[in-house]
Protein backbone atom coordinates (compact mmCIF):
# COMPACT_ATOMS: atom_id res chain seq x y z
CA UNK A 1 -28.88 2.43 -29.26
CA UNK A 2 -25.98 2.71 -27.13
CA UNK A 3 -23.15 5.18 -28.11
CA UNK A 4 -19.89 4.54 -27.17
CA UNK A 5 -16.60 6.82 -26.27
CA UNK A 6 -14.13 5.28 -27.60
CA UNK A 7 -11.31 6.67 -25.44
CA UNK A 8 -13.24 6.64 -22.18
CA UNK A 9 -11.09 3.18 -21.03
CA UNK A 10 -8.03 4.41 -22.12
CA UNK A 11 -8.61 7.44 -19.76
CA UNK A 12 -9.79 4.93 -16.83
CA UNK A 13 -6.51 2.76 -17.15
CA UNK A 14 -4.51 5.79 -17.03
CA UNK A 15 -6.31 7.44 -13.88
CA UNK A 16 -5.66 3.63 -11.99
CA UNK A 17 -2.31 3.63 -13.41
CA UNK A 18 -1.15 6.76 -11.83
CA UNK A 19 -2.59 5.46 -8.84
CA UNK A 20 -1.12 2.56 -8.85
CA UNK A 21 2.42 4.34 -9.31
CA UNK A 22 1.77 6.63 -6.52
CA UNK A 23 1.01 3.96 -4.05
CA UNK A 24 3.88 2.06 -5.43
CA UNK A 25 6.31 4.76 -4.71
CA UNK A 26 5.17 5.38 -1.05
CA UNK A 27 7.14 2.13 -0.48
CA UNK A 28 4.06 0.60 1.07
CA UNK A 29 2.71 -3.03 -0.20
CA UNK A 30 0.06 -3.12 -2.81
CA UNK A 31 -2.23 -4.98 -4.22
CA UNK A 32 -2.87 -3.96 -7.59
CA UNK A 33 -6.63 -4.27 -8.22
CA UNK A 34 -8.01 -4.30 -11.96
CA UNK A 35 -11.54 -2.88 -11.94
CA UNK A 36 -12.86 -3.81 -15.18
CA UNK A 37 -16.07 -1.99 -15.34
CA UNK A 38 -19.46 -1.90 -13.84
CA UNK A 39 -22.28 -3.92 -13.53
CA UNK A 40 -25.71 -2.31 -13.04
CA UNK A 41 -27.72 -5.36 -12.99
CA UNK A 42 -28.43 -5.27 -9.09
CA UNK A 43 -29.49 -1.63 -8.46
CA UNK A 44 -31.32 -2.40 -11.94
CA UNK A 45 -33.02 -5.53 -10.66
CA UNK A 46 -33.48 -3.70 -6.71
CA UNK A 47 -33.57 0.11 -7.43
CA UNK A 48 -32.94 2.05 -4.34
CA UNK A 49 -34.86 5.61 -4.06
CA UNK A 50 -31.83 7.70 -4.06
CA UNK A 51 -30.02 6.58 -7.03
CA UNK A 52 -31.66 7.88 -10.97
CA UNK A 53 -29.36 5.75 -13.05
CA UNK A 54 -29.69 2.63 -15.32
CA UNK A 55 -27.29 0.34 -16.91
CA UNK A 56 -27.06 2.95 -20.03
CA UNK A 57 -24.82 5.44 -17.97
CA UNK A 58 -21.97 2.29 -17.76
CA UNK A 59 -19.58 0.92 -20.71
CA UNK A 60 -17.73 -2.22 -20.52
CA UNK A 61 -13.65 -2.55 -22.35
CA UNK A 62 -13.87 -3.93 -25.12
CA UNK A 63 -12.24 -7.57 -25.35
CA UNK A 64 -8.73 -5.68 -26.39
CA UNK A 65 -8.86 -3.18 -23.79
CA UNK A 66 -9.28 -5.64 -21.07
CA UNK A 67 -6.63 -7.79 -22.28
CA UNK A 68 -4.30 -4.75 -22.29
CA UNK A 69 -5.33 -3.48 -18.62
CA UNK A 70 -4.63 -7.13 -17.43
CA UNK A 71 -1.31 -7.39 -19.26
CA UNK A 72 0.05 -4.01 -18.50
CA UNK A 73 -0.80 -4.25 -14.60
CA UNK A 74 0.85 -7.55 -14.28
CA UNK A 75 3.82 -6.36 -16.33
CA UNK A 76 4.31 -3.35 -13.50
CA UNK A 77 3.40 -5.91 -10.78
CA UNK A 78 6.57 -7.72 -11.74
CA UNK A 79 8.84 -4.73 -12.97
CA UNK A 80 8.64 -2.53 -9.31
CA UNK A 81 8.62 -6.40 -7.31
CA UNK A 82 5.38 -5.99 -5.63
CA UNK A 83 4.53 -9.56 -5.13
């Protein structure tokens, strides 16, 4: 049974979304990216020797919370005119 922390994705959207401001501010072009989780199914399928972790240590967003990190990062693409 998988547990899951419910505020861990709010935490990850605000960590990218402080990063995002920062580049944003140095007046540099950016291209915001929208990591939406990770997906352990090749190290699964091909461990490697120096990594000890299986899909278990990863959560996806739920439905809501991706929806939300999409719609907020295109709402700041278009309110600081990064396009």
């Amino acid at each position: 049974m998988q547990i899951r922390n419910v505020g861990w994705y709010i935490l990850f959207f605000e960590s990218y979304n402080r990063w995002w401001n920062s580049a944003i501010q140095s007046g540099t072009k950016v291209v915001i990216t929208l990591p939406t989780g990770w997906d352990p199914r090749p190290r699964y399928e091909h461990p490697v020797p120096w990594v000890d972790q299986g899909p278990e240590h990863f959560l996806q967003p739920t439905a809501e919370e991706l929806q939300n990190f999409f719609k907020n990062s295109i709402q700041l693409t278009y309110a600081k005119k990064i396009y």
